[in-house]
C-alpha atoms as a PDB file:
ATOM      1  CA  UNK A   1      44.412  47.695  50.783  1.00  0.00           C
ATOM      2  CA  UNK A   2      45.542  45.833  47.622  1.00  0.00           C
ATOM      3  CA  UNK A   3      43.473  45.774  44.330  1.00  0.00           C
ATOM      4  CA  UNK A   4      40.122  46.999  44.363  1.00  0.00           C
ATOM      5  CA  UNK A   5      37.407  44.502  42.656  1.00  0.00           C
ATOM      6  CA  UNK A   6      33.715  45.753  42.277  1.00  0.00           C
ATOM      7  CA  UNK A   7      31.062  42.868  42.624  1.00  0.00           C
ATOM      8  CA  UNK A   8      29.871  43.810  38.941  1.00  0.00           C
ATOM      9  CA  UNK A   9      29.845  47.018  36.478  1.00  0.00           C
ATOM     10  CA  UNK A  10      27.811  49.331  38.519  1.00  0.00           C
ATOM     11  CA  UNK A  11      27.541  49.447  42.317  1.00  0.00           C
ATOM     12  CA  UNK A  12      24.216  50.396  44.073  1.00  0.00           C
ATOM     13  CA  UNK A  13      23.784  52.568  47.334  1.00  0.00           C
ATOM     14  CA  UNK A  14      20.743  52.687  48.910  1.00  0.00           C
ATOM     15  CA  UNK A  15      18.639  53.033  52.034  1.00  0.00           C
ATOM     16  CA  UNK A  16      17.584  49.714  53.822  1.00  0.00           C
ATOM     17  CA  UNK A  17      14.000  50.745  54.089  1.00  0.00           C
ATOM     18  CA  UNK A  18      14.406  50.577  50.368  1.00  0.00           C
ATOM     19  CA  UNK A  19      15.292  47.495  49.972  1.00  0.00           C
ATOM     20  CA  UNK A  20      13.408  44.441  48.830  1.00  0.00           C
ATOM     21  CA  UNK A  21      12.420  41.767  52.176  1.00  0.00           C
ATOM     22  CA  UNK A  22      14.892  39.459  50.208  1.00  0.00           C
ATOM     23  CA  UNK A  23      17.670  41.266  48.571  1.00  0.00           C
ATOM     24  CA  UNK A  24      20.770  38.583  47.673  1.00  0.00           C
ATOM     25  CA  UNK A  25      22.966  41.013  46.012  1.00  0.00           C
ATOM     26  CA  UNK A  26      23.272  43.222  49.583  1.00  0.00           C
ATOM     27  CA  UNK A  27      26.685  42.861  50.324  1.00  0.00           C
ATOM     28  CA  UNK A  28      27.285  45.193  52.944  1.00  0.00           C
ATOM     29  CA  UNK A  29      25.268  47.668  54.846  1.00  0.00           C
ATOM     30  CA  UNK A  30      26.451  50.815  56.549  1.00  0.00           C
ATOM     31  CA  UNK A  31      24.958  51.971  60.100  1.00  0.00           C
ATOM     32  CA  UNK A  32      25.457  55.606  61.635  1.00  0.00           C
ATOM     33  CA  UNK A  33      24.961  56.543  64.842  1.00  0.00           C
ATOM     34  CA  UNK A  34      26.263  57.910  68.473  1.00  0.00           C
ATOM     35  CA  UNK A  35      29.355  57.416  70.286  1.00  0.00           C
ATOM     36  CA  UNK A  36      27.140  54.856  72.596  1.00  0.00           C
ATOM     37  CA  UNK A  37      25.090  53.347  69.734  1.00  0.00           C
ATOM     38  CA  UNK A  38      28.245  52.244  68.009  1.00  0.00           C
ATOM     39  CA  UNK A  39      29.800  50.777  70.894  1.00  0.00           C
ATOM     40  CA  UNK A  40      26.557  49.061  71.042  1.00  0.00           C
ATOM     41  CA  UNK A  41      26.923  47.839  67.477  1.00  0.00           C
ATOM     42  CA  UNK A  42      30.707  46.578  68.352  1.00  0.00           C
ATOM     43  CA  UNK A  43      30.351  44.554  71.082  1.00  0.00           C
ATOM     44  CA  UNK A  44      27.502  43.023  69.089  1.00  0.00           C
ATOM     45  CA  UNK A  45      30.036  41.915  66.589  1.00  0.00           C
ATOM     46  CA  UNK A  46      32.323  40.667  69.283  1.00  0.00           C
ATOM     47  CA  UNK A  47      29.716  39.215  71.140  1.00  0.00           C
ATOM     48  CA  UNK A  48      30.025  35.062  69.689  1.00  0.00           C
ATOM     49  CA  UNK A  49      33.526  35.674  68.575  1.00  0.00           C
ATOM     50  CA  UNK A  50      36.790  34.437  70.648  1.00  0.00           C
ATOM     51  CA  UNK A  51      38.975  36.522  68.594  1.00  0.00           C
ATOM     52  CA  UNK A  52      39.504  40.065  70.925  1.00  0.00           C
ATOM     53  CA  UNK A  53      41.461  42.093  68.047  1.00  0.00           C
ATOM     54  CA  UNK A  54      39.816  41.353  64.831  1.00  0.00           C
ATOM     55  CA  UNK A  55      35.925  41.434  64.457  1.00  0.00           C
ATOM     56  CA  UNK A  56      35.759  45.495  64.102  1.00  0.00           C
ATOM     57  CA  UNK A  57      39.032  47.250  63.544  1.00  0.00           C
ATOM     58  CA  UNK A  58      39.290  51.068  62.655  1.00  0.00           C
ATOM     59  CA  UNK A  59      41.028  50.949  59.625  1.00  0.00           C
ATOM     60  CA  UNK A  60      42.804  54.359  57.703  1.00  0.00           C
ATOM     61  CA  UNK A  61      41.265  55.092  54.609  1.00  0.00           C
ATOM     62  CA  UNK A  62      38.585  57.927  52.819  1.00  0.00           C
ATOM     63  CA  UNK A  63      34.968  57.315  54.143  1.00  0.00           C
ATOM     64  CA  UNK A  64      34.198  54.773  51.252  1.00  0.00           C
ATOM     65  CA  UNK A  65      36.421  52.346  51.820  1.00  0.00           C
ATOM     66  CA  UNK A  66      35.234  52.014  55.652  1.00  0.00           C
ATOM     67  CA  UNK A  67      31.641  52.218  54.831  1.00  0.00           C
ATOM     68  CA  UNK A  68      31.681  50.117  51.410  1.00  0.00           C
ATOM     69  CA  UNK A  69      34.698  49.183  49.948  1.00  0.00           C
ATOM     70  CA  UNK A  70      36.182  47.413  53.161  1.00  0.00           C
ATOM     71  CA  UNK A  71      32.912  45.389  54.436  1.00  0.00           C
ATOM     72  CA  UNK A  72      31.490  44.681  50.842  1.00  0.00           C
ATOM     73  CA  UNK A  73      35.069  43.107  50.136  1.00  0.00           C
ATOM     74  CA  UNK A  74      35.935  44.739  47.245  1.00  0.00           C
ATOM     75  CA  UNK A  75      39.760  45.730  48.750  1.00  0.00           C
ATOM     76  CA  UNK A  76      41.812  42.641  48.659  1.00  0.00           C
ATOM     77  CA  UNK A  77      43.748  42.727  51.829  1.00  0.00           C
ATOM     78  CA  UNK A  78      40.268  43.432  53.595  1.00  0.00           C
ATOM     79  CA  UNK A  79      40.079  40.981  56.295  1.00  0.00           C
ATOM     80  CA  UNK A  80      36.571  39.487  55.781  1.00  0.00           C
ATOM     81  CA  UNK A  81      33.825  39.104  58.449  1.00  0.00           C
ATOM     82  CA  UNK A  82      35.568  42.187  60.395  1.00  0.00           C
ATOM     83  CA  UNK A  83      33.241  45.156  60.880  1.00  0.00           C
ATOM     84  CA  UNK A  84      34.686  48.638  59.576  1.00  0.00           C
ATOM     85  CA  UNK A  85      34.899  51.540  62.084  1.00  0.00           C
ATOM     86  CA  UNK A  86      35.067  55.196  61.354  1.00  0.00           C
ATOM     87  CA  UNK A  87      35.294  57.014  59.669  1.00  0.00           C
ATOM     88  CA  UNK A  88      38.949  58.133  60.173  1.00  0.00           C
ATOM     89  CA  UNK A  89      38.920  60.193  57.235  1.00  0.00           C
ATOM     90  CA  UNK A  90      38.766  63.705  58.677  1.00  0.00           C
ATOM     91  CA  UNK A  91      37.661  65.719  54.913  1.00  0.00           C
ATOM     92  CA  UNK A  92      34.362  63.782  55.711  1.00  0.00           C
ATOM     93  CA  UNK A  93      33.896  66.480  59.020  1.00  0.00           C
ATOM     94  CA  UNK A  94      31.624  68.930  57.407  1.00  0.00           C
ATOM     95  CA  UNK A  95      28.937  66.700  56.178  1.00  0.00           C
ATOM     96  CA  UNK A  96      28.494  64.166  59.291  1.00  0.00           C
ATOM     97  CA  UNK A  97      27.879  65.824  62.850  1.00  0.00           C
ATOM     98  CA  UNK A  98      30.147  65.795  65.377  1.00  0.00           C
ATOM     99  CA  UNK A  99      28.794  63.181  67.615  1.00  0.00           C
ATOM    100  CA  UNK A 100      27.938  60.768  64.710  1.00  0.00           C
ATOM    101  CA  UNK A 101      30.154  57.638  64.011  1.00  0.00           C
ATOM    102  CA  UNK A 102      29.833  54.656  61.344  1.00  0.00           C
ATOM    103  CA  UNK A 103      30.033  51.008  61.223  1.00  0.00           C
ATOM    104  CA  UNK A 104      30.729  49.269  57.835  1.00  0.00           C
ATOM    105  CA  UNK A 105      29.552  45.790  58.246  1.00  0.00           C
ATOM    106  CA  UNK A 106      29.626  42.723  55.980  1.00  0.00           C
ATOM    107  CA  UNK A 107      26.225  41.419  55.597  1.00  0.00           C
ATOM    108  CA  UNK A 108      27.101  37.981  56.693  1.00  0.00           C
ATOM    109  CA  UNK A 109      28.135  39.798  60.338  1.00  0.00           C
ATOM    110  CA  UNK A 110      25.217  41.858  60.287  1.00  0.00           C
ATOM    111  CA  UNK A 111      22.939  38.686  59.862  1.00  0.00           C
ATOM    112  CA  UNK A 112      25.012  36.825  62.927  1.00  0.00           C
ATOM    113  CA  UNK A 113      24.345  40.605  65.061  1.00  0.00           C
ATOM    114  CA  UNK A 114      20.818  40.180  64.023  1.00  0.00           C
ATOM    115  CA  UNK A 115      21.074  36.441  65.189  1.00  0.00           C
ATOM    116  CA  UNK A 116      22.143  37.116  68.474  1.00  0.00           C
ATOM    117  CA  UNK A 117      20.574  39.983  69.575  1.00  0.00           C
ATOM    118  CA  UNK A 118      18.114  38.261  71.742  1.00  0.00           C
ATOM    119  CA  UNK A 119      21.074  36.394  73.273  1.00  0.00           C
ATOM    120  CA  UNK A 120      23.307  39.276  74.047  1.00  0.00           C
ATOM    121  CA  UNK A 121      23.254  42.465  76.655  1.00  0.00           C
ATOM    122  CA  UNK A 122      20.995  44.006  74.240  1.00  0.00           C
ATOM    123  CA  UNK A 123      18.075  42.191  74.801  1.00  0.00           C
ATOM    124  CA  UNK A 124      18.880  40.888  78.319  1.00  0.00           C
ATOM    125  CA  UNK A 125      20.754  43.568  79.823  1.00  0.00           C
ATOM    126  CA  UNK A 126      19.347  46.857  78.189  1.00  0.00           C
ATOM    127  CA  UNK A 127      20.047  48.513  81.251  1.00  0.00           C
ATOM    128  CA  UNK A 128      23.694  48.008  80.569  1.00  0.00           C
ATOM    129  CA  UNK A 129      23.284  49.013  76.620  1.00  0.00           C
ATOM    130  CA  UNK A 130      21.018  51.630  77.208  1.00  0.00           C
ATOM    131  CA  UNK A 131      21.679  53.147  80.760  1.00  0.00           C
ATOM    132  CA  UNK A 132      19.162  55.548  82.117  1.00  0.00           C
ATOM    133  CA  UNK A 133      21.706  57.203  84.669  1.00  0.00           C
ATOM    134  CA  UNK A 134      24.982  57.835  83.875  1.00  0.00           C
ATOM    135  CA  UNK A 135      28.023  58.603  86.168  1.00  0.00           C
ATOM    136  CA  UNK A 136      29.507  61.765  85.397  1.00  0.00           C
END
């Protein structure tokens, strides 16, 4: 992951409902949810991007670096404006629930998911996002 650089001396972690309507410092924010809600969340990232390999990758690593020290781009070999899947790191088992994955996200991607949401299957195709019957 190459040399680890914090933004400055101390390193904040907090809720988002906590945070203040403009908060410049945010560089990365964390989102946990179901198998189906992070899918979701990754073809959201994918959805303006060309590149099929590269916008969310599912990186080795203990549960901080996918979830702050990848997206905030503290590592240096991070690649930037990649989302952060996970996480893989299995001593992390007992605290998060079975069914319950993470995506670390830059905030510069997580302002371009916001962007596009009313563009994407989301918004138009929440039948397709959200089914209501599944095939079993």
């Amino acid at each position: 992951m190459g040399k680890i650089t914090t933004p400055a001396r101390n390193v904040v972690i907090q809720a988002c409902d906590d945070l203040p309507d403009r908060a410049p410092d945010v560089l990365a924010i964390s989102l946990f949810g179901t198998a189906e809600q992070v899918r979701n969340l990754g073809a959201l990232v994918h959805f303006d991007r060309e590149e099929p390999f590269f916008p969310v990758i599912v990186p080795w690593g203990p549960v901080c670096s996918t979830l702050i020290t990848f997206p905030a781009g503290m590592a240096q070999n991070a690649p930037a404006k990649t989302a952060f899947m996970g996480p893989q790191d299995p001593t992390m088992n007992y605290a998060l629930p079975a069914d319950t994955m993470a995506l670390g996200v830059p905030i510069s991607v997580a302002q371009r998911m916001a962007e596009n949401i009313p563009l994407s299957f989301v918004a138009r195709r929440t039948d397709v996002a959200f089914p209501g019957r599944r095939e079993v």
